[in-house]
C-alpha atoms as a PDB file:
ATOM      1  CA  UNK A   1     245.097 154.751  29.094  1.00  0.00           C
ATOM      2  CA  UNK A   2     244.546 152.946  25.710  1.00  0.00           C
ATOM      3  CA  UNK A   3     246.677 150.175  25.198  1.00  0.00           C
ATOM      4  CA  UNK A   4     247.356 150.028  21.260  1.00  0.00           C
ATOM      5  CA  UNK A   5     249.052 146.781  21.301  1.00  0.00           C
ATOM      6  CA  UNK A   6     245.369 144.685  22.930  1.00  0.00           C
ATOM      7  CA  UNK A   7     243.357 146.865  20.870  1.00  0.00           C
ATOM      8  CA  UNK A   8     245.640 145.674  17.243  1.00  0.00           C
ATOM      9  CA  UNK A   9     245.883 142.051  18.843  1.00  0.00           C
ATOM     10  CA  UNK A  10     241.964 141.694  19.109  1.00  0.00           C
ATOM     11  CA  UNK A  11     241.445 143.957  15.799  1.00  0.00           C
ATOM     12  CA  UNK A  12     243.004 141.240  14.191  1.00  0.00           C
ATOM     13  CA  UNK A  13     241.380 138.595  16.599  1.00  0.00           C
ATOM     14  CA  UNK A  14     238.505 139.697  15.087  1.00  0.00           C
ATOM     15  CA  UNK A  15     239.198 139.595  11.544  1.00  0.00           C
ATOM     16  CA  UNK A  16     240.203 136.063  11.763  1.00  0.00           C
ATOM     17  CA  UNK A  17     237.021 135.167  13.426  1.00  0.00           C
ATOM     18  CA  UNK A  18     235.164 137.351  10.666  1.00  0.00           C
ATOM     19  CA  UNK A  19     236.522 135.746   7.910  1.00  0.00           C
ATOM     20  CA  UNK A  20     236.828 132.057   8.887  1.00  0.00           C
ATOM     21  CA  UNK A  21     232.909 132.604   9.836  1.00  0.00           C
ATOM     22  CA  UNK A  22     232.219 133.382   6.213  1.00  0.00           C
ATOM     23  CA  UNK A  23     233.675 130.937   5.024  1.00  0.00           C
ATOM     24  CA  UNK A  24     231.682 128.356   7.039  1.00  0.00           C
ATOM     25  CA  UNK A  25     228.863 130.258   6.325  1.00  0.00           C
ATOM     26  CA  UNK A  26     229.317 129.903   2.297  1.00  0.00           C
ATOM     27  CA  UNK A  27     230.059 126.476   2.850  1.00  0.00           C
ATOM     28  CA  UNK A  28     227.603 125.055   5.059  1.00  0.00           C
ATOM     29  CA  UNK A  29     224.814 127.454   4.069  1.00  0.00           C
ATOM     30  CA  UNK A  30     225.398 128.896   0.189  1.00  0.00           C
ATOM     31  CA  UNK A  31     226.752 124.828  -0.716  1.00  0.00           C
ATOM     32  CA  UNK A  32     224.374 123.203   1.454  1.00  0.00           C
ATOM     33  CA  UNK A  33     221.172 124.752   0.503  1.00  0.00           C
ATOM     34  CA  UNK A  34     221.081 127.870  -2.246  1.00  0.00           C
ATOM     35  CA  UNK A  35     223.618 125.747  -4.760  1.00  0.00           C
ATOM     36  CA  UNK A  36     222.408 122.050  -3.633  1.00  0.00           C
ATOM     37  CA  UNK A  37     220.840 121.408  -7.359  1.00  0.00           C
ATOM     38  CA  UNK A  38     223.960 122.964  -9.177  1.00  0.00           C
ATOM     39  CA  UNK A  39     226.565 120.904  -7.344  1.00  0.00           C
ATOM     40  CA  UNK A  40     224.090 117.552  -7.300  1.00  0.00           C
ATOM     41  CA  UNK A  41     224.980 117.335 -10.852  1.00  0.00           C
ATOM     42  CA  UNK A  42     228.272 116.283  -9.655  1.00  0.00           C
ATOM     43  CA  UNK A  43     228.483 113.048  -7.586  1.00  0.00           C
ATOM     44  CA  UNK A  44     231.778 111.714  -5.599  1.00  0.00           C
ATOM     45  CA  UNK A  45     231.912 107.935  -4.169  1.00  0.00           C
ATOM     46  CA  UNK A  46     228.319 107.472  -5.280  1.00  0.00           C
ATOM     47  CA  UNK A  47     227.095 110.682  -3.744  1.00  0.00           C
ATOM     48  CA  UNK A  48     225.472 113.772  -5.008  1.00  0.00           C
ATOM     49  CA  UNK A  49     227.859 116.642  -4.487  1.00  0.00           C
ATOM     50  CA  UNK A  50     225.308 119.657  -2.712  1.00  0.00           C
ATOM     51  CA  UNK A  51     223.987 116.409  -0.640  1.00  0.00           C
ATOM     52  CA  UNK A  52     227.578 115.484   0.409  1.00  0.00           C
ATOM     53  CA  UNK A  53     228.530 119.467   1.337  1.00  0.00           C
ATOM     54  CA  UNK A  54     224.629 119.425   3.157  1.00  0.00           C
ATOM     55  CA  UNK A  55     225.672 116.203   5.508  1.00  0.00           C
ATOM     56  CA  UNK A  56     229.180 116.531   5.461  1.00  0.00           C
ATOM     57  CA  UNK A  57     231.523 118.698   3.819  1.00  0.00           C
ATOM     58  CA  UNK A  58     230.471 121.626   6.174  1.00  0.00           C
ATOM     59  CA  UNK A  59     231.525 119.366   9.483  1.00  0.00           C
ATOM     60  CA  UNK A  60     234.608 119.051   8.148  1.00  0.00           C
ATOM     61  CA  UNK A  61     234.946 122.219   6.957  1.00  0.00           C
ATOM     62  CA  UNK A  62     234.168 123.550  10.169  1.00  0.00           C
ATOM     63  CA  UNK A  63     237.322 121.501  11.809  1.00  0.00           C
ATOM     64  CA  UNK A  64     239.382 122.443   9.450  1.00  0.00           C
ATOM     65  CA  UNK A  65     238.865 125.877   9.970  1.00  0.00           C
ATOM     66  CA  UNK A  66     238.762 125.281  13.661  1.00  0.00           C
ATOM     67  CA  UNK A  67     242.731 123.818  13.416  1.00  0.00           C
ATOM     68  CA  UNK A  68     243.544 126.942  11.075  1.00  0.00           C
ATOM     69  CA  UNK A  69     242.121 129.081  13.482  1.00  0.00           C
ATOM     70  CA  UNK A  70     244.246 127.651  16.031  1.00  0.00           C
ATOM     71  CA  UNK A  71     247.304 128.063  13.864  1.00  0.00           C
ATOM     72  CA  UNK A  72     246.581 131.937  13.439  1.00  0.00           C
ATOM     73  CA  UNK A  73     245.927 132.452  17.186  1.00  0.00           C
ATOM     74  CA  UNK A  74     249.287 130.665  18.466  1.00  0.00           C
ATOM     75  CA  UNK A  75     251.119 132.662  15.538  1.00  0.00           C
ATOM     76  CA  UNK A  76     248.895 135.977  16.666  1.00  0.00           C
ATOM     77  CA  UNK A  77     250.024 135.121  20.165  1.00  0.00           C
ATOM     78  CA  UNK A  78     253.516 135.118  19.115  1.00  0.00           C
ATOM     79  CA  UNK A  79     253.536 137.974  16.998  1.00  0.00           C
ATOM     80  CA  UNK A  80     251.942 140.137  20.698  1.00  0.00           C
ATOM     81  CA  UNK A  81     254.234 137.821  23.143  1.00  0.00           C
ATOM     82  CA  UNK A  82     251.228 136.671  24.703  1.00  0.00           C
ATOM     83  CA  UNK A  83     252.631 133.147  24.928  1.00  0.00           C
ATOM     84  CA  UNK A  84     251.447 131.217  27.799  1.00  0.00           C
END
């Protein structure tokens, strides 16, 4: 027997995951290293933008995505009464 209630909680599991992952991914990787000369023509605190994102912008993009993440799973957790 299928339960359709796991199988919509991990769909949308999933499409968290999928979508936080991109965003990391155009962070760290597309402002990190395919747009580092664009955004080096703007500088913050003394530091070339594409270089800042490149050392990092995409570490703390990644923890900020980690504590949203964590948000949408305790709401996702709610929303199935899977609360521990």
């Amino acid at each position: 027997m299928i339960n359709t209630s796991n199988d919509a909680y991990w769909k949308e599991n999933l499409k968290y995951l999928f979508v936080l992952l991109c965003i990391w991914f155009i962070v760290s990787f597309g402002f990190g290293i395919l747009l580092v000369d664009t955004l080096n023509q703007i500088k913050i605190g003394g530091f070339k933008l594409g270089f800042w994102f490149a050392q990092q912008g995409s570490i703390y993009v990644f923890i900020l995505l980690i504590l949203i993440y964590v948000i949408l799973m305790n709401r996702l957790d709610k929303k199935y009464n899977l609360n521990e």
